[in-house]
C-alpha atoms as a PDB file:
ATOM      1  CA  UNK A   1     125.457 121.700  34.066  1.00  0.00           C
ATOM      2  CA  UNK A   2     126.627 125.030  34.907  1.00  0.00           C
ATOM      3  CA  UNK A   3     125.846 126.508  38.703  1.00  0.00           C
ATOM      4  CA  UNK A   4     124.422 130.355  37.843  1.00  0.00           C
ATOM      5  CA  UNK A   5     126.172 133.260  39.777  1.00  0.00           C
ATOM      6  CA  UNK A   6     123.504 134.838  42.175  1.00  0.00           C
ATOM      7  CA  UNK A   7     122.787 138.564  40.853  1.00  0.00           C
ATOM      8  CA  UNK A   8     124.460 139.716  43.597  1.00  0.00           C
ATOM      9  CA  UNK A   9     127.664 138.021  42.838  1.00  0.00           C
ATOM     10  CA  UNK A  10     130.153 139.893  40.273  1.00  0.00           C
ATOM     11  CA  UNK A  11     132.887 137.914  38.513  1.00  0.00           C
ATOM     12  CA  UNK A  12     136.272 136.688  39.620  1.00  0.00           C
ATOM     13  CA  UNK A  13     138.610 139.831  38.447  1.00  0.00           C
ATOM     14  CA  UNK A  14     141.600 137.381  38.149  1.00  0.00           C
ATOM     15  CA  UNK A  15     141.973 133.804  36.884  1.00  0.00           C
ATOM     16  CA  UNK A  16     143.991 131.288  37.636  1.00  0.00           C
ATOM     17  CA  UNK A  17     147.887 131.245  36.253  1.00  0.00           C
ATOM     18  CA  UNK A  18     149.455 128.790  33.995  1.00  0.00           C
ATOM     19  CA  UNK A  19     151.984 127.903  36.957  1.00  0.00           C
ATOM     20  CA  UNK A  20     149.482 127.463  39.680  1.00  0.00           C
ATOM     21  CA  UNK A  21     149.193 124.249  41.368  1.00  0.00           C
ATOM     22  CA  UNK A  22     146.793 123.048  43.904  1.00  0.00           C
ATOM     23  CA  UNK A  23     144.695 125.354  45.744  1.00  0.00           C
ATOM     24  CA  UNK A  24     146.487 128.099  43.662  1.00  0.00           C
ATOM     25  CA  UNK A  25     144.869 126.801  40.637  1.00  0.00           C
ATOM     26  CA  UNK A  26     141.237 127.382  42.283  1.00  0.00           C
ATOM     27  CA  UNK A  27     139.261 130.793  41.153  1.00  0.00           C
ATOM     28  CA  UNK A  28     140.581 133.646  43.256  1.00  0.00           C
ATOM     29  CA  UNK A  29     138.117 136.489  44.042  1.00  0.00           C
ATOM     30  CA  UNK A  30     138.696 139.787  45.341  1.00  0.00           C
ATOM     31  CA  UNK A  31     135.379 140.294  47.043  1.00  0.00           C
ATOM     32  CA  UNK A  32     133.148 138.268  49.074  1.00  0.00           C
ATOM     33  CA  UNK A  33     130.896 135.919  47.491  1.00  0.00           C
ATOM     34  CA  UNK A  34     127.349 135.383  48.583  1.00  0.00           C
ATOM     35  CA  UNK A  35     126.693 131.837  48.796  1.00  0.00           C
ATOM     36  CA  UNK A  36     122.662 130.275  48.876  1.00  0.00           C
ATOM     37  CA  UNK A  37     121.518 128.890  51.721  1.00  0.00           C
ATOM     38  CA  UNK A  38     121.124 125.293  50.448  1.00  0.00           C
ATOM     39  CA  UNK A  39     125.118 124.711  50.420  1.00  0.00           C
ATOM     40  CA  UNK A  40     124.171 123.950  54.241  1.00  0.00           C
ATOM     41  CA  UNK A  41     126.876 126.734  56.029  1.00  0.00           C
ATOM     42  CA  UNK A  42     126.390 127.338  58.935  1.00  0.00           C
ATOM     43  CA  UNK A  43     127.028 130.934  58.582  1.00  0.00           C
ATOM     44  CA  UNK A  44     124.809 131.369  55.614  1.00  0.00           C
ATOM     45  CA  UNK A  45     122.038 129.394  57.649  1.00  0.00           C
ATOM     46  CA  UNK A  46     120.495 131.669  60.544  1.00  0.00           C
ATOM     47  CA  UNK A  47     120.291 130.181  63.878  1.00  0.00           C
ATOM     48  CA  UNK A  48     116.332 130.241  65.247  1.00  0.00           C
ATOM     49  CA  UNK A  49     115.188 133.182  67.264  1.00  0.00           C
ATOM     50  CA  UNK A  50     115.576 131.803  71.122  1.00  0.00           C
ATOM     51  CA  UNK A  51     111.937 131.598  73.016  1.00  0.00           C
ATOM     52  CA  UNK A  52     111.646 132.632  76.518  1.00  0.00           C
ATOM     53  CA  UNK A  53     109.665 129.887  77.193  1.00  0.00           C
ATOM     54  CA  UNK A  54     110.684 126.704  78.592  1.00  0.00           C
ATOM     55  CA  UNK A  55     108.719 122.868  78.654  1.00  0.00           C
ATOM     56  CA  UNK A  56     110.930 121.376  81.578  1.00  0.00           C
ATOM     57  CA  UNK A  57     109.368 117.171  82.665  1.00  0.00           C
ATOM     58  CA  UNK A  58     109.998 116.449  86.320  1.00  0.00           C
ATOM     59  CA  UNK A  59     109.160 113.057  87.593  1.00  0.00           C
ATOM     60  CA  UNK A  60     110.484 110.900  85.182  1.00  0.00           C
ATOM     61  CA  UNK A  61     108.691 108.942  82.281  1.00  0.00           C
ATOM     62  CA  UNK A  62     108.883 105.124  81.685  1.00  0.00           C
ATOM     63  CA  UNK A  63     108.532 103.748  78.420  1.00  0.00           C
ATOM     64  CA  UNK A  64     105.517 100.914  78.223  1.00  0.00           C
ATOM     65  CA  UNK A  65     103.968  99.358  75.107  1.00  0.00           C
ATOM     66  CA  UNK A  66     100.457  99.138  76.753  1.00  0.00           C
ATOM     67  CA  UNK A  67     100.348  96.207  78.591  1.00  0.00           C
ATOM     68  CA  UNK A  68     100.675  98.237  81.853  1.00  0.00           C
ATOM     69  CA  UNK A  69      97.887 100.626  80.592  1.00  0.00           C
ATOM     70  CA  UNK A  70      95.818  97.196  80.321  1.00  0.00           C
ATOM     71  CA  UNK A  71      96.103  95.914  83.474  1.00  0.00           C
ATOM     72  CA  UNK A  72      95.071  98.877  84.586  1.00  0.00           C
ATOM     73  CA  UNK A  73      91.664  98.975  82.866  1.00  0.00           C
ATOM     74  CA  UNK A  74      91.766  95.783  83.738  1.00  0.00           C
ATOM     75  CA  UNK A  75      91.793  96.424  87.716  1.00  0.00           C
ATOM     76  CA  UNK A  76      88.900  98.933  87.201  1.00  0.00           C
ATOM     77  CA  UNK A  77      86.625  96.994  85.452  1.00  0.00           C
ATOM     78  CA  UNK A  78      87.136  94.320  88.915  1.00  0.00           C
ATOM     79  CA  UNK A  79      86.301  97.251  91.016  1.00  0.00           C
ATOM     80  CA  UNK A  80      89.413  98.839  91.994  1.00  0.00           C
ATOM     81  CA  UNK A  81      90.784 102.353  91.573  1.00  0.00           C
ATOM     82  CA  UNK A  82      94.719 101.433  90.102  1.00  0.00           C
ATOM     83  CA  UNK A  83      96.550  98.293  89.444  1.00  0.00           C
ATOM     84  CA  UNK A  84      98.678  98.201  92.844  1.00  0.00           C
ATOM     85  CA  UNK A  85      95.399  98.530  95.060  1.00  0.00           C
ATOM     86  CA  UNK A  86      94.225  95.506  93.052  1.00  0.00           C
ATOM     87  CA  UNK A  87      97.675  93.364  93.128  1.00  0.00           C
ATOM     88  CA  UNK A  88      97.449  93.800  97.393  1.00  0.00           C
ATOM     89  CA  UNK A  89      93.852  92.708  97.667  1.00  0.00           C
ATOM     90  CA  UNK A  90      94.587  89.461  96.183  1.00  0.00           C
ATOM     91  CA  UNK A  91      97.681  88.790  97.693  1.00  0.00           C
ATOM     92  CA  UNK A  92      95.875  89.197 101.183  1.00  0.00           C
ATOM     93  CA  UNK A  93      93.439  87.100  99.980  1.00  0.00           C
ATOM     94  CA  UNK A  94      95.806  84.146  99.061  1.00  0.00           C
ATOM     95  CA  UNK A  95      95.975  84.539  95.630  1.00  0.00           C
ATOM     96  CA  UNK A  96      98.196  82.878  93.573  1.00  0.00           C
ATOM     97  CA  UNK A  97     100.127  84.195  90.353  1.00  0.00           C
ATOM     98  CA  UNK A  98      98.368  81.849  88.017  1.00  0.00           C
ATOM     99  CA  UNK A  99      94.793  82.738  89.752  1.00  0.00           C
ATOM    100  CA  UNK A 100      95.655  86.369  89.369  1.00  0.00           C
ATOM    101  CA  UNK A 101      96.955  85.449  85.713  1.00  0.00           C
ATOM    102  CA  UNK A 102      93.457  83.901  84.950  1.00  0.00           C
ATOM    103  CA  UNK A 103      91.412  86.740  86.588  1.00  0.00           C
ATOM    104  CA  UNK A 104      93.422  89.629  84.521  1.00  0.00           C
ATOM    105  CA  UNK A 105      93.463  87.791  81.513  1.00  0.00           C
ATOM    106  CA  UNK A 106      96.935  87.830  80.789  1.00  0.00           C
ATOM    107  CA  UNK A 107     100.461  85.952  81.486  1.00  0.00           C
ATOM    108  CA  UNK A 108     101.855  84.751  84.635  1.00  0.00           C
ATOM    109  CA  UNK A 109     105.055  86.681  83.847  1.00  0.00           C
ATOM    110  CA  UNK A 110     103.056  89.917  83.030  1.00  0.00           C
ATOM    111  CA  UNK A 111     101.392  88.671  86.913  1.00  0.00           C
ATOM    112  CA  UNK A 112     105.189  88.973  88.360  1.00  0.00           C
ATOM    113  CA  UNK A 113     106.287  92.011  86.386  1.00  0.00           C
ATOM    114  CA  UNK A 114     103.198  94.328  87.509  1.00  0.00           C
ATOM    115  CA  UNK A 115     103.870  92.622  90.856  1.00  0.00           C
ATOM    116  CA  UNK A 116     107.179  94.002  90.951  1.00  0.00           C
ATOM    117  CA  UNK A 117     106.311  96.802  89.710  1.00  0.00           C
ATOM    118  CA  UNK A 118     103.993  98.059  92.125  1.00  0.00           C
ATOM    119  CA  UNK A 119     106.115  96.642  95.478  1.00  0.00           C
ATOM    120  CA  UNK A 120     103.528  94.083  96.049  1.00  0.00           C
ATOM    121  CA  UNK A 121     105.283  91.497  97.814  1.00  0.00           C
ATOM    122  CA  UNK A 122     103.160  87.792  97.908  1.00  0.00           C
ATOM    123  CA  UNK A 123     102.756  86.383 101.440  1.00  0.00           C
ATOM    124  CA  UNK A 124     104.485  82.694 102.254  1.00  0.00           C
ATOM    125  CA  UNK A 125     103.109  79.425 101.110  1.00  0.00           C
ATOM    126  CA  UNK A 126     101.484  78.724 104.492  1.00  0.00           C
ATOM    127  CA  UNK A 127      99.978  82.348 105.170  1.00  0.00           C
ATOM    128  CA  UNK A 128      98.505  82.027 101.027  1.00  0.00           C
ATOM    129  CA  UNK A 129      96.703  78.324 101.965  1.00  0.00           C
ATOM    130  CA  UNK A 130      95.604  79.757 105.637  1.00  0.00           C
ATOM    131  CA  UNK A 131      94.111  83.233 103.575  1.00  0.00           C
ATOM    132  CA  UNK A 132      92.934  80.733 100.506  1.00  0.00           C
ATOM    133  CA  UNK A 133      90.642  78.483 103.436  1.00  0.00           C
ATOM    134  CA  UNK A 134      89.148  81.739 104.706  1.00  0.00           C
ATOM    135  CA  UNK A 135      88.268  82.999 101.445  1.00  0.00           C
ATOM    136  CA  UNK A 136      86.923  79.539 100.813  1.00  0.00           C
ATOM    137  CA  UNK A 137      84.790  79.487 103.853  1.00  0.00           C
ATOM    138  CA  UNK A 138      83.236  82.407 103.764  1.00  0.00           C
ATOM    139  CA  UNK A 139      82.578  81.625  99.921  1.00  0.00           C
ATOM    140  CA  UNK A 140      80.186  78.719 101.235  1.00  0.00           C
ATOM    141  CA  UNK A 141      79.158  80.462 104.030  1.00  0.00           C
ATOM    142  CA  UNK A 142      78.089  83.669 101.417  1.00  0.00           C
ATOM    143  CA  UNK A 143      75.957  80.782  99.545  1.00  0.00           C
ATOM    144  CA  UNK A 144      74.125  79.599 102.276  1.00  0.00           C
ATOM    145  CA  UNK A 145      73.163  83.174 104.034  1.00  0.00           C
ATOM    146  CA  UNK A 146      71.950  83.844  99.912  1.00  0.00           C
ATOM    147  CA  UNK A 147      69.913  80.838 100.492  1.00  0.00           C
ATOM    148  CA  UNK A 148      68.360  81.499 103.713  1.00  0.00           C
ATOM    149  CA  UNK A 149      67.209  84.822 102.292  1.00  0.00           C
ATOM    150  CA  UNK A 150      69.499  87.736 103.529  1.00  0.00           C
ATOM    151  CA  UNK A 151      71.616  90.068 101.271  1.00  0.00           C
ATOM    152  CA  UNK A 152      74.994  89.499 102.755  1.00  0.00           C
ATOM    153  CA  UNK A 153      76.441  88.200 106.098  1.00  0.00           C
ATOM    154  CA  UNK A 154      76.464  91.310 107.843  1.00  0.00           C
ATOM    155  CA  UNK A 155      72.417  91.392 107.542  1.00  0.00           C
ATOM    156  CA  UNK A 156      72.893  88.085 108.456  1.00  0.00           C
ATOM    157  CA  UNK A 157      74.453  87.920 111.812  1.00  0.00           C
ATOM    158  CA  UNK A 158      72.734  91.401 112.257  1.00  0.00           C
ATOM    159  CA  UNK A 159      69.418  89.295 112.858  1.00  0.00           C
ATOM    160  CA  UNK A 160      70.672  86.339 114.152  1.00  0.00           C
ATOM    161  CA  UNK A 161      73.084  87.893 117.056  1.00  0.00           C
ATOM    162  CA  UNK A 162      71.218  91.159 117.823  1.00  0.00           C
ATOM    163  CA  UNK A 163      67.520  90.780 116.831  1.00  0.00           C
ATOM    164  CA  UNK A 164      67.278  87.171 118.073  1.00  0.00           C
ATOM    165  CA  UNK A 165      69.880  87.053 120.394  1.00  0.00           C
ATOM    166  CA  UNK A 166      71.364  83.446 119.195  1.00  0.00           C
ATOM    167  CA  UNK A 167      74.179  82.399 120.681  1.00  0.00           C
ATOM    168  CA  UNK A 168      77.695  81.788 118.725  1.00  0.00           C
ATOM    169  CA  UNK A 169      77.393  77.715 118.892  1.00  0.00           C
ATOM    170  CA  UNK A 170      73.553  77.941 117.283  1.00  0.00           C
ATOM    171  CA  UNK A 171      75.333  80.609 114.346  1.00  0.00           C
ATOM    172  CA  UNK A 172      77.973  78.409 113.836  1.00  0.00           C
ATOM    173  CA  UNK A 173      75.744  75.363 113.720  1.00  0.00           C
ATOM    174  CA  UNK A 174      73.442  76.900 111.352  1.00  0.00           C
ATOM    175  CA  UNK A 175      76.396  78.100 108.847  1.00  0.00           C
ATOM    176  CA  UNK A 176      78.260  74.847 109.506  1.00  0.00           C
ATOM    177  CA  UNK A 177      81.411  76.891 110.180  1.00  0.00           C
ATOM    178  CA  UNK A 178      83.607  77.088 113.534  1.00  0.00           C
ATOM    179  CA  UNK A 179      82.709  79.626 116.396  1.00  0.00           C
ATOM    180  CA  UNK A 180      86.393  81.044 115.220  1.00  0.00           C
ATOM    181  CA  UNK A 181      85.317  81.544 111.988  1.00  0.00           C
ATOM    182  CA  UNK A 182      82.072  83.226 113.547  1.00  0.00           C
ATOM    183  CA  UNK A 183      83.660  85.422 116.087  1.00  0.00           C
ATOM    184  CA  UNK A 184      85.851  86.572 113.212  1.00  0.00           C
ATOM    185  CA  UNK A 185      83.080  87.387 110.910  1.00  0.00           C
ATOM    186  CA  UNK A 186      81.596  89.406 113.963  1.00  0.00           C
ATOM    187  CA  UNK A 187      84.577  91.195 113.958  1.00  0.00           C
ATOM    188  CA  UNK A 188      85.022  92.372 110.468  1.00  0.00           C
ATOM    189  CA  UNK A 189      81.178  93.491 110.394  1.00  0.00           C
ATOM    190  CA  UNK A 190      81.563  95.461 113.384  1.00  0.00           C
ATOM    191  CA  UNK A 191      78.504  93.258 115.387  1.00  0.00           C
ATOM    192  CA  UNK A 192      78.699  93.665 119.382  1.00  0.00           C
ATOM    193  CA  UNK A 193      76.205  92.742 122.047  1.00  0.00           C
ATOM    194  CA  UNK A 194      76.770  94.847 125.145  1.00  0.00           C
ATOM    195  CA  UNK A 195      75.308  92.380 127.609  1.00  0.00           C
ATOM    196  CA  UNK A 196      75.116  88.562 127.409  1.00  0.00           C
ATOM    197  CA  UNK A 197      71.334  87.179 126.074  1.00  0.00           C
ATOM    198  CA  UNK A 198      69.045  85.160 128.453  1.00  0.00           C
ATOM    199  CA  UNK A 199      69.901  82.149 126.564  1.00  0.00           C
ATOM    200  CA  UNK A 200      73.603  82.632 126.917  1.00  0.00           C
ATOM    201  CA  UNK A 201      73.219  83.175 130.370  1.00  0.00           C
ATOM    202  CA  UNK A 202      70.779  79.940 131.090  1.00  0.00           C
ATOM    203  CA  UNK A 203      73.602  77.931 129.195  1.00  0.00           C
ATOM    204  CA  UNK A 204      76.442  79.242 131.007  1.00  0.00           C
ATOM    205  CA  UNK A 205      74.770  78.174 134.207  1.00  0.00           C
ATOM    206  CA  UNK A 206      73.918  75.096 133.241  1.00  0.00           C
ATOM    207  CA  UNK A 207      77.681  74.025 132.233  1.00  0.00           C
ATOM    208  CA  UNK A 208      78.722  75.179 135.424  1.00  0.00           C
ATOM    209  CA  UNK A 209      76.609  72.885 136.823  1.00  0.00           C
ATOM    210  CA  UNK A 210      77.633  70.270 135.109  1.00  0.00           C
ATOM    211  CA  UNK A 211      81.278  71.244 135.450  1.00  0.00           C
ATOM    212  CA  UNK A 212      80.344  71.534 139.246  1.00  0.00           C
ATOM    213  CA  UNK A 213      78.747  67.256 138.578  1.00  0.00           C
ATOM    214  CA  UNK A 214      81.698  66.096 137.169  1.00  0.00           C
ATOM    215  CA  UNK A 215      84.940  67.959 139.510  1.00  0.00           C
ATOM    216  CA  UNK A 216      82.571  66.661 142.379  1.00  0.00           C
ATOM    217  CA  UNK A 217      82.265  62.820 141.278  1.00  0.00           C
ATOM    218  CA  UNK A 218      86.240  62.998 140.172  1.00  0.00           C
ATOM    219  CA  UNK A 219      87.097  64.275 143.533  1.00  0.00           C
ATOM    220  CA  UNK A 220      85.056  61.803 145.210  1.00  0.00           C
ATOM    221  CA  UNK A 221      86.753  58.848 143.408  1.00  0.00           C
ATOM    222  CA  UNK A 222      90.132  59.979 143.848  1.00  0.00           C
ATOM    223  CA  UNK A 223      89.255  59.917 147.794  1.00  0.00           C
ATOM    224  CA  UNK A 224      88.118  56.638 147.439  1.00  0.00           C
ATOM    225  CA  UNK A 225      91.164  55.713 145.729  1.00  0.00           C
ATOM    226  CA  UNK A 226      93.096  57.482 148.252  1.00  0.00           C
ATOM    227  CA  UNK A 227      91.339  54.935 151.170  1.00  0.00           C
ATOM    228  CA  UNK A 228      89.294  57.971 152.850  1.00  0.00           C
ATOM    229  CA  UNK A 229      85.189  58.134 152.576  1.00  0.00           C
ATOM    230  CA  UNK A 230      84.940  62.024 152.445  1.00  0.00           C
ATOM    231  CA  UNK A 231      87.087  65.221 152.319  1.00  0.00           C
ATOM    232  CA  UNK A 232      86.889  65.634 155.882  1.00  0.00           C
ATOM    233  CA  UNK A 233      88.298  62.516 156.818  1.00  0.00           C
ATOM    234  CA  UNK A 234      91.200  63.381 154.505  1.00  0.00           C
ATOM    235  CA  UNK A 235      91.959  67.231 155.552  1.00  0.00           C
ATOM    236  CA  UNK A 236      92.054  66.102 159.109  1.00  0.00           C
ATOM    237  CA  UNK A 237      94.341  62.713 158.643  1.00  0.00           C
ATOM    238  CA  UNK A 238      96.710  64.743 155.934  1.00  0.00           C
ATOM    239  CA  UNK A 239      96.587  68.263 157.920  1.00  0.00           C
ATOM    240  CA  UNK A 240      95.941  67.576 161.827  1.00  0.00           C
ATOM    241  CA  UNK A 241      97.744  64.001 162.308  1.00  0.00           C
ATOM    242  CA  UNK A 242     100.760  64.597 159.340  1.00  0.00           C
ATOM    243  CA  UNK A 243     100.834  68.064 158.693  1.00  0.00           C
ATOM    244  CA  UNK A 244     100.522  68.033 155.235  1.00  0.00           C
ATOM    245  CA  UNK A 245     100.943  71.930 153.448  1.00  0.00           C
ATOM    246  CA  UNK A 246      98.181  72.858 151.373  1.00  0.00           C
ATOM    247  CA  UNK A 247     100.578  72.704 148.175  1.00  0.00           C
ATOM    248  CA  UNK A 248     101.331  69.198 148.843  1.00  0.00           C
ATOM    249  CA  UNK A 249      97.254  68.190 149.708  1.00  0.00           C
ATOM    250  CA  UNK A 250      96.761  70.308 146.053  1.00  0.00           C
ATOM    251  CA  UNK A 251      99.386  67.756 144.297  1.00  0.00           C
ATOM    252  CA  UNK A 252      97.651  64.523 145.818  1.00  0.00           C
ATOM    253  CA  UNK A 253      94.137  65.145 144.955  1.00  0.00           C
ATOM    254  CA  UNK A 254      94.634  67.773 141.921  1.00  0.00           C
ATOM    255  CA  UNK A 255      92.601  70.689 142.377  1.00  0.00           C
ATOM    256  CA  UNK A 256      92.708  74.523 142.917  1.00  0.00           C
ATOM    257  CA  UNK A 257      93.918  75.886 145.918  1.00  0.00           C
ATOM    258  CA  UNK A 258      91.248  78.036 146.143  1.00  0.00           C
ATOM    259  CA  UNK A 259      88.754  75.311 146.309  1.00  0.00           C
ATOM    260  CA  UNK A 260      91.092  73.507 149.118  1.00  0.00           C
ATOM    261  CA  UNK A 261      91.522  76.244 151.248  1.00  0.00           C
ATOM    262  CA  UNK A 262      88.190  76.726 150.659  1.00  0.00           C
ATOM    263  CA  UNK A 263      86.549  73.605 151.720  1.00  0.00           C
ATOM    264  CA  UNK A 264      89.316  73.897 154.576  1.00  0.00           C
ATOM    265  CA  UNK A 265      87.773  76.909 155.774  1.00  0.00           C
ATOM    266  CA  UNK A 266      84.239  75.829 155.505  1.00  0.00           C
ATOM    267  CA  UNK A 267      85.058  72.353 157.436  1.00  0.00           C
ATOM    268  CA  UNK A 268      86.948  75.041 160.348  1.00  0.00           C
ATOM    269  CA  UNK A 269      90.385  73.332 159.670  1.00  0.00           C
ATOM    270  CA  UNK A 270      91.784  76.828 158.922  1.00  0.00           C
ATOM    271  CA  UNK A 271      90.958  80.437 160.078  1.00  0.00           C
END
C-alpha cells in the first residue's frame, strides 16, 4: 500500500544513484516536506496553549478503600461527631478492642488501625478493669433509678439529696452502691447542698456521742489496768509525785494531747 503525498508536498527533484549506499540510497529532497500530524513529531504536534490558572492541593491526601469512611458513619450513627471523638470515649470508659470491635461492627485489627490512626492511646490493664467496674455500676445503678420511676440519675439524686434532704448512707443504701460511688455521681451531676440537713446534723451528734461512750469506757479500763480508779488519781501520781511530761502520760494511756492537757486543766494540775 502506497502512503499518498499531501497536496502540499511536490516530488523529490533527484533520485537516488546507482552507487549510493546506506542513507545515500534514501530519497533526497530539495525542499521541506510537510509531514501529518499522526507520525507523532513532536514538532509537527503543537504543544497546548498554557492556562493561567492553577489547581494547587495543600494538606496532603491519604489513599483509603472505605473502611475509614465506615467507621466513620459508623461513630455517628452511636452519637458522636468523628471517629477519634468516638475511639477516646470508649477508651475512658474501659473498653476493650474486641468490645469496640463488636460495637463498630468490624475487625479487631480495623479496632487497632483506626486506633492508631487517630492517636488514641488505650489506658493500662488495671485503669481499663477500674473504668470497666464504674461503667458497670452505674449500669445497675441506671436500672434501678428507671425502676423507681425517675428519668436518669441526675433527677434522681436531684430529689433525693436536695428536695428530701437524704443523707449519702440512706442514697447509697437505697442504690446498693458505696457512698464513693455516690459522692462521685454527685460530682459529675453537679449536685451541692450548701448547708448540712437536720438529719445529717441529728446523726452527726449522735456518733459523737457514741464516739464520746466508747473513748470514755476505753479510757476507763486502761486506768483500771494501769492500777488507778480515776484520771485524777493518775495525773497527780504520774505528774505531781514522778513528773511524768505530758508526751510520755499521752504514750501510756493513748489519747490526744489535747484531751490530756485538757482534763489537766480542768482537774487544776496545769495553768
Amino acid at each position: 500500500m502506497c502512503r499518498a503525498w499531501p497536496a502540499c508536498a511536490p516530488y523529490p527533484s533527484s533520485l537516488p544513484e546507482p552507487g549510493d549506499r546506506g542513507p545515500k540510497a534514501l530519497v533526497n529532497a530539495d525542499f521541506p516536506v510537510v509531514v501529518p500530524g499522526v507520525t507523532g513529531n513532536a514538532w509537527a504536534i503543537p504543544r497546548p496553549a498554557e492556562t493561567p490558572r492553577r489547581l494547587v492541593l495543600e494538606g496532603g491526601f491519604a489513599v483509603d478503600d472505605g473502611r475509614h469512611r465506615r467507621l466513620d458513619e459508623r461513630a455517628r450513627v452511636l452519637g458522636f461527631d468523628e471517629l477519634p471523638s468516638y475511639m477516646q470515649a470508649r477508651c475512658d470508659a474501659g473498653f476493650s478492642v474486641p468490645r469496640i470491635a463488636s460495637e463498630l461492627e468490624v475487625r479487631e485489627w480495623q479496632v487497632q488501625a483506626a486506633l492508631a490512626r487517630s492517636g488514641v492511646r488505650l489506658a493500662s490493664r488495671r485503669q481499663r478493669l477500674a473504668a470497666q467496674r464504674r461503667r458497670y455500676t452505674e449500669e445497675r445503678i441506671a436500672d434501678r433509678v428507671a425502676a423507681l420511676g425517675f428519668v436518669d440519675i441526675g433527677a434522681y439524686l436531684a430529689d433525693r439529696v436536695v428536695q428530701r434532704g437524704w443523707l449519702l448512707a440512706e442514697v447509697a443504701a437505697e442504690l446498693a452502691a458505696q457512698r464513693v460511688t455516690v459522692r462521685r455521681l454527685l460530682d459529675r451531676y453537679g449536685i451541692r447542698r450548701v448547708r448540712r440537713t437536720p438529719a445529717e446534723r441529728a446523726a452527726s451528734e449522735s456518733g459523737r456521742r457514741v464516739q464520746a461512750v466508747g473513748w470514755q469506757a476505753r479510757r476507763a479500763a486502761r486506768l483500771a489496768e494501769l492500777g488507778f480508779q480515776d484520771l485524777a488519781g493518775y495525773l497527780y501520781a504520774r505528774q505531781v509525785e514522778q513528773g511524768w511530761s505530758v508526751k510520755r502520760m499521752r504514750a501510756e494511756l493513748g489519747v490526744g494531747r489535747r484531751w490530756l492537757v485538757g482534763e489537766m486543766r480542768r482537774l487544776g494540775l496545769r495553768p
